[in-house]
N, C-alpha and C. Protein backbone atom coordinates (compact mmCIF):
# COMPACT_ATOMS: atom_id res chain seq x y z
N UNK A 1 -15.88 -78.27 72.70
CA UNK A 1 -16.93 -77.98 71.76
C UNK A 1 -16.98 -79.14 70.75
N UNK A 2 -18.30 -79.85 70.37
CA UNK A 2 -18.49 -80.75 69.37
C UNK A 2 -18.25 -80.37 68.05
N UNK A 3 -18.77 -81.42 67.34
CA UNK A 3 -18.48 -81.13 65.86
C UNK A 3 -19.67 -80.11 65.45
N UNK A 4 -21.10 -80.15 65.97
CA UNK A 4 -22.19 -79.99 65.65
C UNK A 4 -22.47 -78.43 66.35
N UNK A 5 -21.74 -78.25 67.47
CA UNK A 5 -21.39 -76.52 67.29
C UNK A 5 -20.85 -75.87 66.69
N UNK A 6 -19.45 -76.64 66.61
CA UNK A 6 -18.51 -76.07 65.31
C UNK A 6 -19.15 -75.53 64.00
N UNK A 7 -20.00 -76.36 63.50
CA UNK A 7 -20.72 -76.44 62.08
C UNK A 7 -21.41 -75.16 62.40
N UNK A 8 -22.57 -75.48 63.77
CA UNK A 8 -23.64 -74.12 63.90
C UNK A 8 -22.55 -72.81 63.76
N UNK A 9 -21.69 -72.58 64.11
CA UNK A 9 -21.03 -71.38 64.43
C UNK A 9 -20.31 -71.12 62.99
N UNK A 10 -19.84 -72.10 62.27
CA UNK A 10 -19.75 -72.06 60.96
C UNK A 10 -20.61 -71.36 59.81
N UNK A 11 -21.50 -71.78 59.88
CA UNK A 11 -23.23 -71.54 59.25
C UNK A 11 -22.97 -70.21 59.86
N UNK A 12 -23.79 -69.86 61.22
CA UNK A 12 -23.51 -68.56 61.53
C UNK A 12 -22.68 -67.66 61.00
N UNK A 13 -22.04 -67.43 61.01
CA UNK A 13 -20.82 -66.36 60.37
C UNK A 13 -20.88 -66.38 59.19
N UNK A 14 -21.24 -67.61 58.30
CA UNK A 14 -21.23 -66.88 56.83
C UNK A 14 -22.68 -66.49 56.88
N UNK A 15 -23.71 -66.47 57.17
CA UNK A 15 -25.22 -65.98 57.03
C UNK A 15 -24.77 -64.72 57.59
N UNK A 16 -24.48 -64.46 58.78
CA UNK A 16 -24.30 -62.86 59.17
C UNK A 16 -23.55 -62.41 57.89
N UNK A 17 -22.40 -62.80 57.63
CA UNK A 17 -21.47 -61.85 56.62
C UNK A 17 -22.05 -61.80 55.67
N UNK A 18 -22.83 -62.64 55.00
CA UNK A 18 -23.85 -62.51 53.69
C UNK A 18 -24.99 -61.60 53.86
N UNK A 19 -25.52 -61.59 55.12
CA UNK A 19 -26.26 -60.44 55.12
C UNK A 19 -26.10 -58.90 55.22
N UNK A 20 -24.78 -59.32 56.20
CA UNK A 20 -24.50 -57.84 55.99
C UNK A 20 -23.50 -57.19 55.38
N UNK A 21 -23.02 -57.91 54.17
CA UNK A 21 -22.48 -57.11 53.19
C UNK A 21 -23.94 -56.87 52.23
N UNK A 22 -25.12 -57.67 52.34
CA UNK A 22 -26.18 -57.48 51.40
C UNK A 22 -26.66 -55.96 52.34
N UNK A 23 -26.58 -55.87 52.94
CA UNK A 23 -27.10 -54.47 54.01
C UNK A 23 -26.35 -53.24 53.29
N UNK A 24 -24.62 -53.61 53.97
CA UNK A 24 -23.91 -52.43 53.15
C UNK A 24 -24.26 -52.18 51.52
N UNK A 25 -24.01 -53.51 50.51
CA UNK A 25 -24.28 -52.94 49.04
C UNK A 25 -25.63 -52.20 48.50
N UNK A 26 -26.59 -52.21 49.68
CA UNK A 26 -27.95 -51.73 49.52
C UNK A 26 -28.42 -50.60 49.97
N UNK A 27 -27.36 -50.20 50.97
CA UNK A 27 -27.58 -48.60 51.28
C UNK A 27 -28.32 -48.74 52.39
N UNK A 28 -28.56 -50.43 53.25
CA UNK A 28 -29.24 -50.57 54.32
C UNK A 28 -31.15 -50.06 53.97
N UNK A 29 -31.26 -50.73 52.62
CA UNK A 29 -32.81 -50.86 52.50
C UNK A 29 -32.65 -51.70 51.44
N UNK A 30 -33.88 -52.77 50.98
CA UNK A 30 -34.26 -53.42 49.87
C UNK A 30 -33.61 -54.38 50.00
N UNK A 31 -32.81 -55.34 51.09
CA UNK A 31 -31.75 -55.93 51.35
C UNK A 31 -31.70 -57.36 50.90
N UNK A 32 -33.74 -57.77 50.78
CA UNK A 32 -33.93 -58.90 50.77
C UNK A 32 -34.80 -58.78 49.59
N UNK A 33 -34.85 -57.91 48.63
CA UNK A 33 -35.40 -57.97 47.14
C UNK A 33 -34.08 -57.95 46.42
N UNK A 34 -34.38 -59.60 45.63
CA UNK A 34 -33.29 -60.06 44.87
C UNK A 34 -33.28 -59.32 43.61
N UNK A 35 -34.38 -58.96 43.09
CA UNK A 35 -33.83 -58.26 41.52
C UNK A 35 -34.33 -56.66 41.90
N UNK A 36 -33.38 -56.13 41.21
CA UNK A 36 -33.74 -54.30 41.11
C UNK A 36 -33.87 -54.37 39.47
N UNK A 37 -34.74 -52.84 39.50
CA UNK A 37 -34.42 -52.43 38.33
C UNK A 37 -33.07 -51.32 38.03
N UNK A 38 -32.40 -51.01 37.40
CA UNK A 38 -31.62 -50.38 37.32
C UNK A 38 -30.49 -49.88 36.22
N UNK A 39 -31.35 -48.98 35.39
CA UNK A 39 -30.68 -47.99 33.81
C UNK A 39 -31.66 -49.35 32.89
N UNK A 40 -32.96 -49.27 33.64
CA UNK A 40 -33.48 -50.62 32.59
C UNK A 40 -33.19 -51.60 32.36
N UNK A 41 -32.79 -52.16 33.26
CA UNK A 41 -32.00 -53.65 32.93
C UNK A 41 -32.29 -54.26 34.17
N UNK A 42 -32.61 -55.40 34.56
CA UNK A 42 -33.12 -56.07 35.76
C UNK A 42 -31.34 -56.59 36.29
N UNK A 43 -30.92 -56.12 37.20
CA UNK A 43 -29.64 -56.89 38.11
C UNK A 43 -30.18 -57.22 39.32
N UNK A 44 -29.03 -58.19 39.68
CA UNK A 44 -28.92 -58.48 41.11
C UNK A 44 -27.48 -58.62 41.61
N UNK A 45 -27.04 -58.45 42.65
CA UNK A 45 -25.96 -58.23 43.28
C UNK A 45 -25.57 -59.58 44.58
N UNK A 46 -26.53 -60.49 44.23
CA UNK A 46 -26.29 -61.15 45.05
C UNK A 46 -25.18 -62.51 45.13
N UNK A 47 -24.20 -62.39 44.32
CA UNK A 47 -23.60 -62.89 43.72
C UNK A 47 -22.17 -62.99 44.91
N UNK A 48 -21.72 -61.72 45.05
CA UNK A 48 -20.19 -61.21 45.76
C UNK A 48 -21.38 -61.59 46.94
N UNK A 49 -22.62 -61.59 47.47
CA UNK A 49 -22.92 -61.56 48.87
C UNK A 49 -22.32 -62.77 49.55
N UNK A 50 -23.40 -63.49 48.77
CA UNK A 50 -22.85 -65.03 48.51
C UNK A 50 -21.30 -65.41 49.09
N UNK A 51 -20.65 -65.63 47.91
CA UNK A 51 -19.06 -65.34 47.76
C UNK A 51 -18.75 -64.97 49.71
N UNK A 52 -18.97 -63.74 49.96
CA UNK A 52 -18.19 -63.27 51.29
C UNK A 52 -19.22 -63.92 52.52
N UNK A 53 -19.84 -64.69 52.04
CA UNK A 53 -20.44 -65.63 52.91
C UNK A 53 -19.98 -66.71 53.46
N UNK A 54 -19.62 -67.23 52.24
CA UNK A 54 -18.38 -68.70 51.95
C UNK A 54 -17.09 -68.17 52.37
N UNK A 55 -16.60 -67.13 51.79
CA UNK A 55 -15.49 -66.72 52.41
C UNK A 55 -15.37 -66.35 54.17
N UNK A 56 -16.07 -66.03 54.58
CA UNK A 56 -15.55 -66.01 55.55
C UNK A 56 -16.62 -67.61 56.71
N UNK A 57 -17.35 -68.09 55.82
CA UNK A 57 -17.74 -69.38 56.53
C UNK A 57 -16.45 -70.42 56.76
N UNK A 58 -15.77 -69.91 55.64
CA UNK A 58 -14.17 -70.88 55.07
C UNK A 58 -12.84 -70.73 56.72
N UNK A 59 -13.05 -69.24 56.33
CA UNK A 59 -12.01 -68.90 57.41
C UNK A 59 -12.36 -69.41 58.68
N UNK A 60 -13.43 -69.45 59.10
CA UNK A 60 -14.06 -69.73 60.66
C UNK A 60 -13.96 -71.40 60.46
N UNK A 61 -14.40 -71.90 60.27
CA UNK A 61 -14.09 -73.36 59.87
C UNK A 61 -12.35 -73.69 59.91
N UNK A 62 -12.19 -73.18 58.75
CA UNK A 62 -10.63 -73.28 59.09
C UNK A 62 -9.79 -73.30 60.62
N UNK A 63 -10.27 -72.13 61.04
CA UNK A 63 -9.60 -71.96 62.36
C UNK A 63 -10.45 -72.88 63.32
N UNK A 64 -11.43 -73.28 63.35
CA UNK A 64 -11.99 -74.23 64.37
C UNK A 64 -11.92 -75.70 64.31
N UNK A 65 -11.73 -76.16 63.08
CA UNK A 65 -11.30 -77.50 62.68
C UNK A 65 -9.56 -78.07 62.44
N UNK A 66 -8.72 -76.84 62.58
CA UNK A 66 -7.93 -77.11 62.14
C UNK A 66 -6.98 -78.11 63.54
N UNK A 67 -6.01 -78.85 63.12
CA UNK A 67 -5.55 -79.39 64.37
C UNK A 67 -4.36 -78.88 64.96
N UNK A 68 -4.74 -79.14 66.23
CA UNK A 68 -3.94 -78.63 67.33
C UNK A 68 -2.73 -79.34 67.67
């Protein structure tokens, strides 16, 4: 495997995991509206999505780049 799959499969895995922890924190609706309203106050949660995006883009990278 090249460098340039490595990367795609990299990318991959943190976009899935970013989306679907944005799925789980949303109750699996509204997944892709960044601001709510909520007790009157405009939040967003997309912050930790992020985060476990990188985190696990980190880990997969790690294990595919690392040397043998």
């Amino acid at each position: 495997m090249n460098d340039k799959q490595k990367w795609f499969i990299v990318v991959a895995v943190g976009c899935i995991g970013a989306i679907g922890i944005a799925t789980i924190e949303s109750d699996f609706r509204d997944i892709f509206d960044v601001y709510r309203w909520e007790d009157g106050a405009l939040s967003h949660g997309w912050t930790g999505c992020v985060l476990f995006g990188i985190l696990c883009s980190s880990i997969t990278g790690f294990f595919l780049f690392k040397d043998k």
